[in-house]
PDB file of N, CA and C in Angstrom:
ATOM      1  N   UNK A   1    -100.873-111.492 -25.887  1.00  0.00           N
ATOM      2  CA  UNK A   1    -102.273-111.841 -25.962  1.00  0.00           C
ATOM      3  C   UNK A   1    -102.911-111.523 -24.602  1.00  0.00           C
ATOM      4  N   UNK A   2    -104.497-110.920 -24.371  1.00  0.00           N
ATOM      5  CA  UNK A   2    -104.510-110.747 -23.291  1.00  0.00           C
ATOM      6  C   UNK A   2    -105.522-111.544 -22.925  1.00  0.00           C
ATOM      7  N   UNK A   3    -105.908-111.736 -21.325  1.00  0.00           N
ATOM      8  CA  UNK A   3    -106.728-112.733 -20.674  1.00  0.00           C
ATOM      9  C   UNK A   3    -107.868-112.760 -21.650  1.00  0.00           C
ATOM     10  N   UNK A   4    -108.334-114.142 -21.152  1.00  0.00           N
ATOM     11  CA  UNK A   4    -110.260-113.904 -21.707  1.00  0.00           C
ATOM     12  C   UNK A   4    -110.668-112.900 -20.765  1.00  0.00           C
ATOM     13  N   UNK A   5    -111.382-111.828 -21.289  1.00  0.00           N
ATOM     14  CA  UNK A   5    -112.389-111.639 -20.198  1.00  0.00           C
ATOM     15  C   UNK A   5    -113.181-111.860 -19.230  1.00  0.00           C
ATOM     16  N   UNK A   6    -113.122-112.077 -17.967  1.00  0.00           N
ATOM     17  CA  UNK A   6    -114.127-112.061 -17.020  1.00  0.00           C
ATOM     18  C   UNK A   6    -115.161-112.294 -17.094  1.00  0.00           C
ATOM     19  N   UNK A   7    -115.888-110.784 -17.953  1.00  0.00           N
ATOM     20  CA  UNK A   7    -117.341-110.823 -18.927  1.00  0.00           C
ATOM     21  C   UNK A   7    -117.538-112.276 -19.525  1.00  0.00           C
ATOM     22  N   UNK A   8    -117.033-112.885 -19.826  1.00  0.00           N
ATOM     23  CA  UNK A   8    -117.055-113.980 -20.996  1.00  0.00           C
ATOM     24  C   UNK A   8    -116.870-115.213 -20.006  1.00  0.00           C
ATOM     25  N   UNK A   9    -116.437-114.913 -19.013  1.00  0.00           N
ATOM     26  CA  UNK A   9    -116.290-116.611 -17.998  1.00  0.00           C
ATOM     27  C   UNK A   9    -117.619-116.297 -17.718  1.00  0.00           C
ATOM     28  N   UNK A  10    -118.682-116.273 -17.665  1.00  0.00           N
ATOM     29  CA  UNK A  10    -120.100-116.757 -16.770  1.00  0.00           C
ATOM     30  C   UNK A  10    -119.907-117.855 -15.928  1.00  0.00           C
ATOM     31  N   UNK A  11    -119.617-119.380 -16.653  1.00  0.00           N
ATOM     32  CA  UNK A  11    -120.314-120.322 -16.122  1.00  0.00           C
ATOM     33  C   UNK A  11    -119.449-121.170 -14.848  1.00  0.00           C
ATOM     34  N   UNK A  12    -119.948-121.781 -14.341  1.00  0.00           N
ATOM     35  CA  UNK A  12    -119.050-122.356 -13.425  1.00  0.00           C
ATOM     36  C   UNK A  12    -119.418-123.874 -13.626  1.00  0.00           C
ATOM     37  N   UNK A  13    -118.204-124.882 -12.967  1.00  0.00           N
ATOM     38  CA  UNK A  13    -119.029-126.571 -13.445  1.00  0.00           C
ATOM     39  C   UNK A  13    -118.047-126.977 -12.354  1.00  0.00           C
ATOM     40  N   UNK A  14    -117.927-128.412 -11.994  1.00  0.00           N
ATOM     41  CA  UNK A  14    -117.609-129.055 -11.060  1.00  0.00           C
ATOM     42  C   UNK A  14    -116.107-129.963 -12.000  1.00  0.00           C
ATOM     43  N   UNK A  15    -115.261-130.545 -11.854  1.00  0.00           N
ATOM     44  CA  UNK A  15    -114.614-130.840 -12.446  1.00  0.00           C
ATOM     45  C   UNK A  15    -114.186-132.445 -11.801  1.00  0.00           C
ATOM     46  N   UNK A  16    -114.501-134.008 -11.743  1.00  0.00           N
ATOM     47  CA  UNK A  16    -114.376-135.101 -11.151  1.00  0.00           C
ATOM     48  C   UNK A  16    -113.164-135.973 -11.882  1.00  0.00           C
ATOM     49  N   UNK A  17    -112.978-136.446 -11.262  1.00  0.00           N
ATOM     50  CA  UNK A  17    -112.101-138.053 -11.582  1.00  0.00           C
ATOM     51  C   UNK A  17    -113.364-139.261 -11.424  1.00  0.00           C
ATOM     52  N   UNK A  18    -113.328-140.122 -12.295  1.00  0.00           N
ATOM     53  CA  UNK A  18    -114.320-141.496 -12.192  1.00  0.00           C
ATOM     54  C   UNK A  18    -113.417-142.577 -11.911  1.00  0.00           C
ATOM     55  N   UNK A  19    -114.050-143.531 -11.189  1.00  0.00           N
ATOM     56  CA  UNK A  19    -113.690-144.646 -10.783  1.00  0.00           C
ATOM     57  C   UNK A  19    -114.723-145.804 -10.920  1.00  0.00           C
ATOM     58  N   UNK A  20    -114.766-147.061 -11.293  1.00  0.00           N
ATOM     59  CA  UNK A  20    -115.473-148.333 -11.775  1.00  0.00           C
ATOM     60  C   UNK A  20    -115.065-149.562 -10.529  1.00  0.00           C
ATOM     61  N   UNK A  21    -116.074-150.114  -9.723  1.00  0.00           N
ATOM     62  CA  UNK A  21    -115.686-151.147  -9.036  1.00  0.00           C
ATOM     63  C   UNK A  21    -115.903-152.404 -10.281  1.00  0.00           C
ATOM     64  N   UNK A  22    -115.856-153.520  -9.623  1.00  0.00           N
ATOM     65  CA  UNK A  22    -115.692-154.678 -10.548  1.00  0.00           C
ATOM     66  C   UNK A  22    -117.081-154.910 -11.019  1.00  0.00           C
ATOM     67  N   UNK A  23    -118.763-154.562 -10.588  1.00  0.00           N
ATOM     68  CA  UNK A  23    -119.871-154.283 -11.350  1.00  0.00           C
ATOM     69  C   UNK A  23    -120.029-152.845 -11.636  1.00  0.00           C
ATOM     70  N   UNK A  24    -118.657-152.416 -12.315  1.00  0.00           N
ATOM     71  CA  UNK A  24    -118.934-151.642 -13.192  1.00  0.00           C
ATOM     72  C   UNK A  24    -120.067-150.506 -12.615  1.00  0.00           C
ATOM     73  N   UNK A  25    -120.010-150.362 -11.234  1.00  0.00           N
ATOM     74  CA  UNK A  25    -120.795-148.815 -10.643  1.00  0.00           C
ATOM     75  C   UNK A  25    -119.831-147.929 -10.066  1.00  0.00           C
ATOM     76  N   UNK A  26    -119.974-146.702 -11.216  1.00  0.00           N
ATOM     77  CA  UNK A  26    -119.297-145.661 -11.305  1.00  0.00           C
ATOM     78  C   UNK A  26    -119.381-144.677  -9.970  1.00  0.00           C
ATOM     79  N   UNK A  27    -117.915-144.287  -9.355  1.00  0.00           N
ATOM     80  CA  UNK A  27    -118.331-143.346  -8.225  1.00  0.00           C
ATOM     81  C   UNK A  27    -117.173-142.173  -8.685  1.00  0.00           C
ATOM     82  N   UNK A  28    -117.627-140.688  -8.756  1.00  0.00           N
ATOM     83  CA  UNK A  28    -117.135-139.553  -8.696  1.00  0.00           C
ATOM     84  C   UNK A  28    -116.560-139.155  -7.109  1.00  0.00           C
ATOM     85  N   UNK A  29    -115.400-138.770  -7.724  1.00  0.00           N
ATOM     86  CA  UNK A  29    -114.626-137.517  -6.588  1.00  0.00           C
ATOM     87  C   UNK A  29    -114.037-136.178  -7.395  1.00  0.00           C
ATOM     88  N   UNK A  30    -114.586-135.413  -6.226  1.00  0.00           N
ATOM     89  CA  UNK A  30    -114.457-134.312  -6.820  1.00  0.00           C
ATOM     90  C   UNK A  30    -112.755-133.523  -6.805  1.00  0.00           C
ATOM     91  N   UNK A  31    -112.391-133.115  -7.986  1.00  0.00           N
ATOM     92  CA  UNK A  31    -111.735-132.657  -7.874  1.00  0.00           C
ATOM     93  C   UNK A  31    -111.066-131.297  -7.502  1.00  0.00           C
ATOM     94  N   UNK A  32    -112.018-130.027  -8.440  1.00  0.00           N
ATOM     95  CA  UNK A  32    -112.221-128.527  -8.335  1.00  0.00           C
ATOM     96  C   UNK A  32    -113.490-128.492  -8.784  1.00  0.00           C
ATOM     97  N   UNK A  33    -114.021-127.433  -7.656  1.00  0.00           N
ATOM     98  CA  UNK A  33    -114.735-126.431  -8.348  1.00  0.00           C
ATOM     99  C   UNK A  33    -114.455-125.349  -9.366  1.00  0.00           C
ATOM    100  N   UNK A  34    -114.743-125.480 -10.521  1.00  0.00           N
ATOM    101  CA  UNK A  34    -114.094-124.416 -11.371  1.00  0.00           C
ATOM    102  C   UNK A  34    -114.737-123.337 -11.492  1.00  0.00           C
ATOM    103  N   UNK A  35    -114.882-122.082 -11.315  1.00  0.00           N
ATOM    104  CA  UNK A  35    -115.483-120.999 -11.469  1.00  0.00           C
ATOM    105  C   UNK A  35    -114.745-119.981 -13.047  1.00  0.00           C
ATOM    106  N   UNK A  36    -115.443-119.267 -12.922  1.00  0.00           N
ATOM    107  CA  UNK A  36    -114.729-118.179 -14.402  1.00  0.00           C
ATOM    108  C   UNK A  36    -114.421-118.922 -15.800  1.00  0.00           C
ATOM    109  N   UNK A  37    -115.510-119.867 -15.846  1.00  0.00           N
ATOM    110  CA  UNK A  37    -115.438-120.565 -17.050  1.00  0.00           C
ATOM    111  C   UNK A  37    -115.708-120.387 -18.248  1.00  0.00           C
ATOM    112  N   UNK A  38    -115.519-120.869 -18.956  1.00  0.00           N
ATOM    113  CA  UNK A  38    -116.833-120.605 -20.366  1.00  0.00           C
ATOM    114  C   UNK A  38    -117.479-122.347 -21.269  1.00  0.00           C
ATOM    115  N   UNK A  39    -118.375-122.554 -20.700  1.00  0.00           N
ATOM    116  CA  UNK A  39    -119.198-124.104 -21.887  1.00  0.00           C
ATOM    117  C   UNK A  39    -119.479-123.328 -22.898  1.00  0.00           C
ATOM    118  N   UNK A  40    -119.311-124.129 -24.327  1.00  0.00           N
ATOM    119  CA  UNK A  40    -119.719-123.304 -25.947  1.00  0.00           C
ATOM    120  C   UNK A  40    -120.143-124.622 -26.091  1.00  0.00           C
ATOM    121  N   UNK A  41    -121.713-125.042 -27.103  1.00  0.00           N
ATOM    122  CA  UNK A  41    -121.485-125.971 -27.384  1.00  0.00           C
ATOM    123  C   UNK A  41    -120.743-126.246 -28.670  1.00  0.00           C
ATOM    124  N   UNK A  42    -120.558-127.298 -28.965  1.00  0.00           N
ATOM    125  CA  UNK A  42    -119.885-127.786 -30.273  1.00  0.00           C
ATOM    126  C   UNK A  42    -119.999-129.180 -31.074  1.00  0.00           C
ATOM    127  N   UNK A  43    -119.906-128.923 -32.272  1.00  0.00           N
ATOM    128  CA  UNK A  43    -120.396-130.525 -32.725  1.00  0.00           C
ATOM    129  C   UNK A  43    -118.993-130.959 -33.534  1.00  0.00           C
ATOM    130  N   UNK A  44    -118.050-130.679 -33.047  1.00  0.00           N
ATOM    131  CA  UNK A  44    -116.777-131.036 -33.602  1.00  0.00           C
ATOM    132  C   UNK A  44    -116.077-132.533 -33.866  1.00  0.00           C
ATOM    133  N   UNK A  45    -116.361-133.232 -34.529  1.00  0.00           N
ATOM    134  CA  UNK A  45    -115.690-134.170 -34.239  1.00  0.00           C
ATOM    135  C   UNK A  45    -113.964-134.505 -34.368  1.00  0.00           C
ATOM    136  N   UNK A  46    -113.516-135.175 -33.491  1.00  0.00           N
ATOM    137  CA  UNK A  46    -112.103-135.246 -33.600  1.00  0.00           C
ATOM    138  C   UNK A  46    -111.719-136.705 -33.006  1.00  0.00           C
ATOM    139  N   UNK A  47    -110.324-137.052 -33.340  1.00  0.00           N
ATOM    140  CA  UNK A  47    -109.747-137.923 -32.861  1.00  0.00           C
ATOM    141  C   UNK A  47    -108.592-138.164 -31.935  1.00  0.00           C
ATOM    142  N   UNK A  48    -108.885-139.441 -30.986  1.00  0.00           N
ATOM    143  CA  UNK A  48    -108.783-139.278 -29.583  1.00  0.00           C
ATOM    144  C   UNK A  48    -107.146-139.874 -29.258  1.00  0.00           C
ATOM    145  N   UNK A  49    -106.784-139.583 -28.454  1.00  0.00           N
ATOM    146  CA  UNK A  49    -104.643-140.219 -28.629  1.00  0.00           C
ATOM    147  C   UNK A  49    -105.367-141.624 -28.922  1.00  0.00           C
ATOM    148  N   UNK A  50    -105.776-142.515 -28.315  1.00  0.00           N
ATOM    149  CA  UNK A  50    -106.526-143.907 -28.921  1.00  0.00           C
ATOM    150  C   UNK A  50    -106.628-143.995 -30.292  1.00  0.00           C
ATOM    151  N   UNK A  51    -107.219-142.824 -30.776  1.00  0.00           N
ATOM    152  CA  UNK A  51    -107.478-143.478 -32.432  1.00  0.00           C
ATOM    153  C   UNK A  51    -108.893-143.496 -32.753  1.00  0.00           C
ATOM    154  N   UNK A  52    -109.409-143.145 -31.280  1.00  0.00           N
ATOM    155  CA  UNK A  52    -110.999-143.584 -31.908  1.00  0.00           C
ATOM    156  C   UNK A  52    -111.287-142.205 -32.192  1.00  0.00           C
ATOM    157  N   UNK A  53    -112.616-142.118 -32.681  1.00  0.00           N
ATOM    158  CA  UNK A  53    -113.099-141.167 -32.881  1.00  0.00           C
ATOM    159  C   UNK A  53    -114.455-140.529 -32.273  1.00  0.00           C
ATOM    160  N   UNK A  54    -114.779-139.209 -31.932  1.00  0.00           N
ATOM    161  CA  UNK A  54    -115.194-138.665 -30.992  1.00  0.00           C
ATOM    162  C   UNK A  54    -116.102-137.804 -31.238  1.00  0.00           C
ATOM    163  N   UNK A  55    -117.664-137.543 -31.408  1.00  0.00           N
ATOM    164  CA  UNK A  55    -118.377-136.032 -31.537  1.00  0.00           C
ATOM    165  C   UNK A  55    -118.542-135.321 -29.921  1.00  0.00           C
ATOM    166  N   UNK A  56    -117.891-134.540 -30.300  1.00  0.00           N
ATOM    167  CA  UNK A  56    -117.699-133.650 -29.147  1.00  0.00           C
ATOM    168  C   UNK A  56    -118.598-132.728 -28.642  1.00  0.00           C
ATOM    169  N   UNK A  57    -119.480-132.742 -27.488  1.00  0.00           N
ATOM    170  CA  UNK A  57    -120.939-131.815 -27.876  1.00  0.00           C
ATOM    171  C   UNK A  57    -120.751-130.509 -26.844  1.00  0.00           C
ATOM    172  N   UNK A  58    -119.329-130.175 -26.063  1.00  0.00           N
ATOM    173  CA  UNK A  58    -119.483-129.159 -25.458  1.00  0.00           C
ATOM    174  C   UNK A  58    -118.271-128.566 -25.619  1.00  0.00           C
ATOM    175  N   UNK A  59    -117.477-127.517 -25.029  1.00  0.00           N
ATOM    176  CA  UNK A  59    -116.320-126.991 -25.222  1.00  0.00           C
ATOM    177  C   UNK A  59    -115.992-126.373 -23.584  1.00  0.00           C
ATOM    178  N   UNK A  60    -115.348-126.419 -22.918  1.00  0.00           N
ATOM    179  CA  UNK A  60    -114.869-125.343 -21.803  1.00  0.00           C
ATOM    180  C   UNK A  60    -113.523-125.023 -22.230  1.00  0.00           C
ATOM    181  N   UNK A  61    -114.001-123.247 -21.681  1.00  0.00           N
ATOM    182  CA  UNK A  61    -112.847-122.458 -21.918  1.00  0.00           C
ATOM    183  C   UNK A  61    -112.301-122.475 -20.614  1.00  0.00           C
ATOM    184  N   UNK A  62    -110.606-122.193 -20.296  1.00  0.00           N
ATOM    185  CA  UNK A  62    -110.619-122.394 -18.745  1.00  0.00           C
ATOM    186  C   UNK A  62    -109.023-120.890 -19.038  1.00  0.00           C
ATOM    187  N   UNK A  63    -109.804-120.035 -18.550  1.00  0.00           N
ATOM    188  CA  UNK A  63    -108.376-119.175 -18.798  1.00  0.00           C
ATOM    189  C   UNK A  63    -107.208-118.860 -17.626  1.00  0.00           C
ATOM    190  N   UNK A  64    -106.062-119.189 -17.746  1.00  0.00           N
ATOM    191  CA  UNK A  64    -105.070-119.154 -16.660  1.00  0.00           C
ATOM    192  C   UNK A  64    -104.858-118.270 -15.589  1.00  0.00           C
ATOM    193  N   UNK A  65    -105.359-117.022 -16.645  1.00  0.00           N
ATOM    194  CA  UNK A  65    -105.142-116.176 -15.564  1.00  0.00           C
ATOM    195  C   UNK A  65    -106.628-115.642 -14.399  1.00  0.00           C
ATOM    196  N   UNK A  66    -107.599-115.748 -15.923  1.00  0.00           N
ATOM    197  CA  UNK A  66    -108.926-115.583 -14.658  1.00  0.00           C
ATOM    198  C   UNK A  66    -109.768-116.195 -14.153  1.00  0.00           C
ATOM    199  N   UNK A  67    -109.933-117.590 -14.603  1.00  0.00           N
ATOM    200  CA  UNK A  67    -110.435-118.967 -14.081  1.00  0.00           C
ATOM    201  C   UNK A  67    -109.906-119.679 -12.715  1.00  0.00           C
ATOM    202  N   UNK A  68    -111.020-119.838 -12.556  1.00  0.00           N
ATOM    203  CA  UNK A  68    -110.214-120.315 -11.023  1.00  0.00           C
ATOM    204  C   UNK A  68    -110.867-121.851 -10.608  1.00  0.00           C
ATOM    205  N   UNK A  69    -109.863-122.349  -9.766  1.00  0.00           N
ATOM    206  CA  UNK A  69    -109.117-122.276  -9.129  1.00  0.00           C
ATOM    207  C   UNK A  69    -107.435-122.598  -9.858  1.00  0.00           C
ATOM    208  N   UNK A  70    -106.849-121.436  -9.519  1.00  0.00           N
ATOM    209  CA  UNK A  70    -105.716-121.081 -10.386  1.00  0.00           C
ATOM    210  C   UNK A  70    -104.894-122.596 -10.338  1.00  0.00           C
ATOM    211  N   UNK A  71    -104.326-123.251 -11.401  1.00  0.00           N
ATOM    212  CA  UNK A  71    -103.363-123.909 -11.429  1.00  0.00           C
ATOM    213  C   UNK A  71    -103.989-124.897 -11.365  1.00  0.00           C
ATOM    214  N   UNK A  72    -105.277-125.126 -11.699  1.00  0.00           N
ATOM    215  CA  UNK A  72    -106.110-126.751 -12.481  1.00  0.00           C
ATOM    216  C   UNK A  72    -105.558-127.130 -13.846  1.00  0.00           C
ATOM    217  N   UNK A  73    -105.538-128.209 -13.755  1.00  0.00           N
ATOM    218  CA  UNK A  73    -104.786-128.980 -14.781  1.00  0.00           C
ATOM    219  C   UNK A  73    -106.052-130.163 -15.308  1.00  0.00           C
ATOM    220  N   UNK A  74    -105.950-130.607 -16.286  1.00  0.00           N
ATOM    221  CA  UNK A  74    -107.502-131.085 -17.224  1.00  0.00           C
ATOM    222  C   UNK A  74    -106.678-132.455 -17.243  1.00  0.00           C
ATOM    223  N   UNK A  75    -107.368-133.566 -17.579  1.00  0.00           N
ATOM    224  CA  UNK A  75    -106.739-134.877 -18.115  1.00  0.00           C
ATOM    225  C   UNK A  75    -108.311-135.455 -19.316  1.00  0.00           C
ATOM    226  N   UNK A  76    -107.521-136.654 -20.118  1.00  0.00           N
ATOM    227  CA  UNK A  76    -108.204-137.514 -20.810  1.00  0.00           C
ATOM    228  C   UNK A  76    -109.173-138.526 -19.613  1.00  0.00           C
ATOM    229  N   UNK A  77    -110.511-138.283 -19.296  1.00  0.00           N
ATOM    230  CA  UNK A  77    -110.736-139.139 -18.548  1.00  0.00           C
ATOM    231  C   UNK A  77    -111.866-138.524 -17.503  1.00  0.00           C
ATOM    232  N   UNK A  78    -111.187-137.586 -17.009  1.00  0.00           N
ATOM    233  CA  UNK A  78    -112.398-136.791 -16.192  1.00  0.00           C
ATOM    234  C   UNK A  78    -113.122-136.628 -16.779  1.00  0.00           C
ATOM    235  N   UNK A  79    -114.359-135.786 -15.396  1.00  0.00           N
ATOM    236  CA  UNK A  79    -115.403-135.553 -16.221  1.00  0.00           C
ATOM    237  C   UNK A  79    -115.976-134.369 -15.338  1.00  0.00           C
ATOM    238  N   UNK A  80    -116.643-133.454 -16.504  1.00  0.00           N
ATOM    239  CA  UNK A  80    -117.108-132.256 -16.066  1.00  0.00           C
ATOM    240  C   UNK A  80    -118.593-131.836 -15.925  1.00  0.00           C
ATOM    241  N   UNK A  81    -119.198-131.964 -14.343  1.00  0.00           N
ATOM    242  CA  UNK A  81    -120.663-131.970 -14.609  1.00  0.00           C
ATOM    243  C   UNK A  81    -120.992-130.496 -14.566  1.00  0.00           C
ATOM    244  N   UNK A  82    -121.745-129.895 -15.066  1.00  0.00           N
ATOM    245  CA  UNK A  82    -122.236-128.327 -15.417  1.00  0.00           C
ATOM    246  C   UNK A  82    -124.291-128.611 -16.102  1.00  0.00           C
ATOM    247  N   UNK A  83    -124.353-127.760 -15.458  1.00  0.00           N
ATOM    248  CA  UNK A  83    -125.612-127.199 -15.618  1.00  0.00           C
ATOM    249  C   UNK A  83    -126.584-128.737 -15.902  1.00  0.00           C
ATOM    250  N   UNK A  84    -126.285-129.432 -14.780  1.00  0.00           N
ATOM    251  CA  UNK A  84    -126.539-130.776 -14.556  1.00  0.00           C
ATOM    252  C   UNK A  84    -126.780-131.961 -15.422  1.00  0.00           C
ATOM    253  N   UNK A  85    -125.632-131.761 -16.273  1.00  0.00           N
ATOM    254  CA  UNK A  85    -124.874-132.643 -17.638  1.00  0.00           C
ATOM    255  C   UNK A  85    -124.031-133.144 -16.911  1.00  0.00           C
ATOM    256  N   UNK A  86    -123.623-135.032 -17.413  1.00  0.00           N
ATOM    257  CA  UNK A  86    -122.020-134.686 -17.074  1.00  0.00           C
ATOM    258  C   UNK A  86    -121.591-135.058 -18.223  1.00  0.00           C
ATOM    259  N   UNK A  87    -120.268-134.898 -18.569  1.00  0.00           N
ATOM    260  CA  UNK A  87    -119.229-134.525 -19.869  1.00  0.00           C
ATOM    261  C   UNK A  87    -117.786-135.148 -19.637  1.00  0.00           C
ATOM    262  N   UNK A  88    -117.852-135.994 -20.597  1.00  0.00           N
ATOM    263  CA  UNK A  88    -116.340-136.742 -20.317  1.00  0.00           C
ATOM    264  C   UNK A  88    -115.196-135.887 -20.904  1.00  0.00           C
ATOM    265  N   UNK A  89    -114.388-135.521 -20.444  1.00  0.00           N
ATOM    266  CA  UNK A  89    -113.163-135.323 -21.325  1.00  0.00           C
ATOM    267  C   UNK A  89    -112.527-135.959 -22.063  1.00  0.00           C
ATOM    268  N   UNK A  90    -112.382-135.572 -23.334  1.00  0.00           N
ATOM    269  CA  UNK A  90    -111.908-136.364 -24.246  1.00  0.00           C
ATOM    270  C   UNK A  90    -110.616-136.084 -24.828  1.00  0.00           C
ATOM    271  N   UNK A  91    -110.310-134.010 -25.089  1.00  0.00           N
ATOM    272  CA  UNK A  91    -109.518-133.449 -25.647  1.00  0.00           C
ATOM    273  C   UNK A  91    -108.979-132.512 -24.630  1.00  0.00           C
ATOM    274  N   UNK A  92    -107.766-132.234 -24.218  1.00  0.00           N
ATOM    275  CA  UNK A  92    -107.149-130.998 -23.606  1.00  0.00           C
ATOM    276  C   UNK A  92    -106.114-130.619 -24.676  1.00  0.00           C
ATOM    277  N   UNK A  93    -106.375-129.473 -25.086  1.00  0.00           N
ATOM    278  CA  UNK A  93    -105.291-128.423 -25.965  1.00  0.00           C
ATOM    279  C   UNK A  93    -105.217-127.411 -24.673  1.00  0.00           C
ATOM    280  N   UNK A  94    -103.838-127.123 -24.943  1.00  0.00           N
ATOM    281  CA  UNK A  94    -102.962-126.258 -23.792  1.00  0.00           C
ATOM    282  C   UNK A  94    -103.031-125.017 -24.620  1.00  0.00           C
ATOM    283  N   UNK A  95    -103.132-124.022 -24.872  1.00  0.00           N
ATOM    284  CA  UNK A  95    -102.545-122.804 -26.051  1.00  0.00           C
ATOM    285  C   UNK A  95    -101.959-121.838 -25.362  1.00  0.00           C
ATOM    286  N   UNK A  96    -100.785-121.596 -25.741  1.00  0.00           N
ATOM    287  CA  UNK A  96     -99.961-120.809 -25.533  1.00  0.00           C
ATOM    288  C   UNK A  96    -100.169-119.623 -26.046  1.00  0.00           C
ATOM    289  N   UNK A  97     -99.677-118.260 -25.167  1.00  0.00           N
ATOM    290  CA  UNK A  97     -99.231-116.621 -25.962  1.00  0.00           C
ATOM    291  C   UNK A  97     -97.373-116.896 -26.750  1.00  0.00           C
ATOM    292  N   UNK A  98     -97.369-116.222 -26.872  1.00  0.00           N
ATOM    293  CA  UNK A  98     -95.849-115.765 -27.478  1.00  0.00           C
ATOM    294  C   UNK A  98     -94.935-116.938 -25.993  1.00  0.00           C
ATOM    295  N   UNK A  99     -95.089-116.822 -24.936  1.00  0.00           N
ATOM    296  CA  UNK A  99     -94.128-117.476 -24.276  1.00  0.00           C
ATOM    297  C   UNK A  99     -94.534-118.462 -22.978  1.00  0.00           C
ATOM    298  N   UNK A 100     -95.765-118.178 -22.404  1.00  0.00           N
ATOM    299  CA  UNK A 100     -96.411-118.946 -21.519  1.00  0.00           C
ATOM    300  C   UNK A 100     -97.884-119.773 -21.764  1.00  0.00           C
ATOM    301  N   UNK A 101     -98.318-120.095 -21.115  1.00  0.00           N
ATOM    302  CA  UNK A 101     -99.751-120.876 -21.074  1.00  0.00           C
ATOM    303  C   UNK A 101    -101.091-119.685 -21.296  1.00  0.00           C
ATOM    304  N   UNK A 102    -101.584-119.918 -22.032  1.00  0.00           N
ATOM    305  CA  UNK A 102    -102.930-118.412 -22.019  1.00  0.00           C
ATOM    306  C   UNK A 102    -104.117-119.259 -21.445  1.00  0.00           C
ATOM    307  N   UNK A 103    -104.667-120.065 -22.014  1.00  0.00           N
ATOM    308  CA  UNK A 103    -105.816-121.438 -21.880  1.00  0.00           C
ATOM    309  C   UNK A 103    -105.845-122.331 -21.983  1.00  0.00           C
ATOM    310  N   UNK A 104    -106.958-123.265 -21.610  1.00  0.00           N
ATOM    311  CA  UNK A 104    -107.102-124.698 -21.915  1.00  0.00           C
ATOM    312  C   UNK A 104    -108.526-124.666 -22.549  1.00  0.00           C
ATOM    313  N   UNK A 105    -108.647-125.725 -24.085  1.00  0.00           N
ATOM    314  CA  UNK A 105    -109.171-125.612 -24.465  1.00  0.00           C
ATOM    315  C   UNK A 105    -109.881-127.327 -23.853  1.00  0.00           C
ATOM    316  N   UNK A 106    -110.820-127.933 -23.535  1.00  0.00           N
ATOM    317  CA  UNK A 106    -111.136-128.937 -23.035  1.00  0.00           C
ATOM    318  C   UNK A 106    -112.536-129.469 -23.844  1.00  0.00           C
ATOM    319  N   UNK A 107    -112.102-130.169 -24.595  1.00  0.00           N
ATOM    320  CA  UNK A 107    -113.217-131.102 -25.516  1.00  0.00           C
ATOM    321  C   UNK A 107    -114.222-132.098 -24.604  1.00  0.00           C
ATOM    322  N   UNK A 108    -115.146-131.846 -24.655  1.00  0.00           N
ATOM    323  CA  UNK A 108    -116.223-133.068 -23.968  1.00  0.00           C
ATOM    324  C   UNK A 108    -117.170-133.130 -24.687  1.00  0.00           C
ATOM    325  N   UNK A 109    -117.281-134.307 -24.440  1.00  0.00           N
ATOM    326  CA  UNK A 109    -118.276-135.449 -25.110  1.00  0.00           C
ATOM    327  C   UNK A 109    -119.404-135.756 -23.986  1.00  0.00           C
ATOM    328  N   UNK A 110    -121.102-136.076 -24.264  1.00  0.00           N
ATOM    329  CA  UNK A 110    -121.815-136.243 -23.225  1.00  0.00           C
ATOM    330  C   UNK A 110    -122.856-137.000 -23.716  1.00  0.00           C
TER     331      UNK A 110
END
């Protein structure tokens, strides 16, 4: 299978970890800048390792080989601000070629 295209990463977004003091005021740290991305939106709904259930209103594509910064890794929890949205992560699908990692498919909710 070969890379996403280049052509097709346009967008770039910021990628955070959240944190809650005890009144519940939220402070971001940043984790990566992600460049060579792709946001699609999407109205997918799915369900979350929790059980709950989720409409999902954006999509980032993050491809291994031409997305950068190489060797970012996604979790349930972050959150991805882009085009001055921010977007919780809800879903990471890993997808594989025939034998290694090709993309990450990253579900957010906003």
């Amino acid at each position: 299978m070969i890379p996403i295209q280049p052509s097709m990463l346009i967008h770039a977004a910021t990628l955070q970890n959240s944190s809650s003091d005890r009144d519940q005021n939220r402070t971001y740290t940043t984790v990566d800048a992600l460049t060579r991305v792709r946001m699609e939106p999407t109205s997918k709904q799915v369900i979350t390792a929790t059980g709950a259930q989720k409409q999902l209103s954006a999509l980032l594509l993050f491809d291994v080989r031409n997305s950068r910064p190489a060797g970012t890794t996604f979790a349930v929890g972050q959150y991805i601000l882009w085009n001055g949205s921010e977007y919780r992560v809800e879903t990471v699908d890993a997808l594989y070629d025939r034998r290694k990692l090709h993309h990450y498919e990253v579900g957010l909710s906003g």
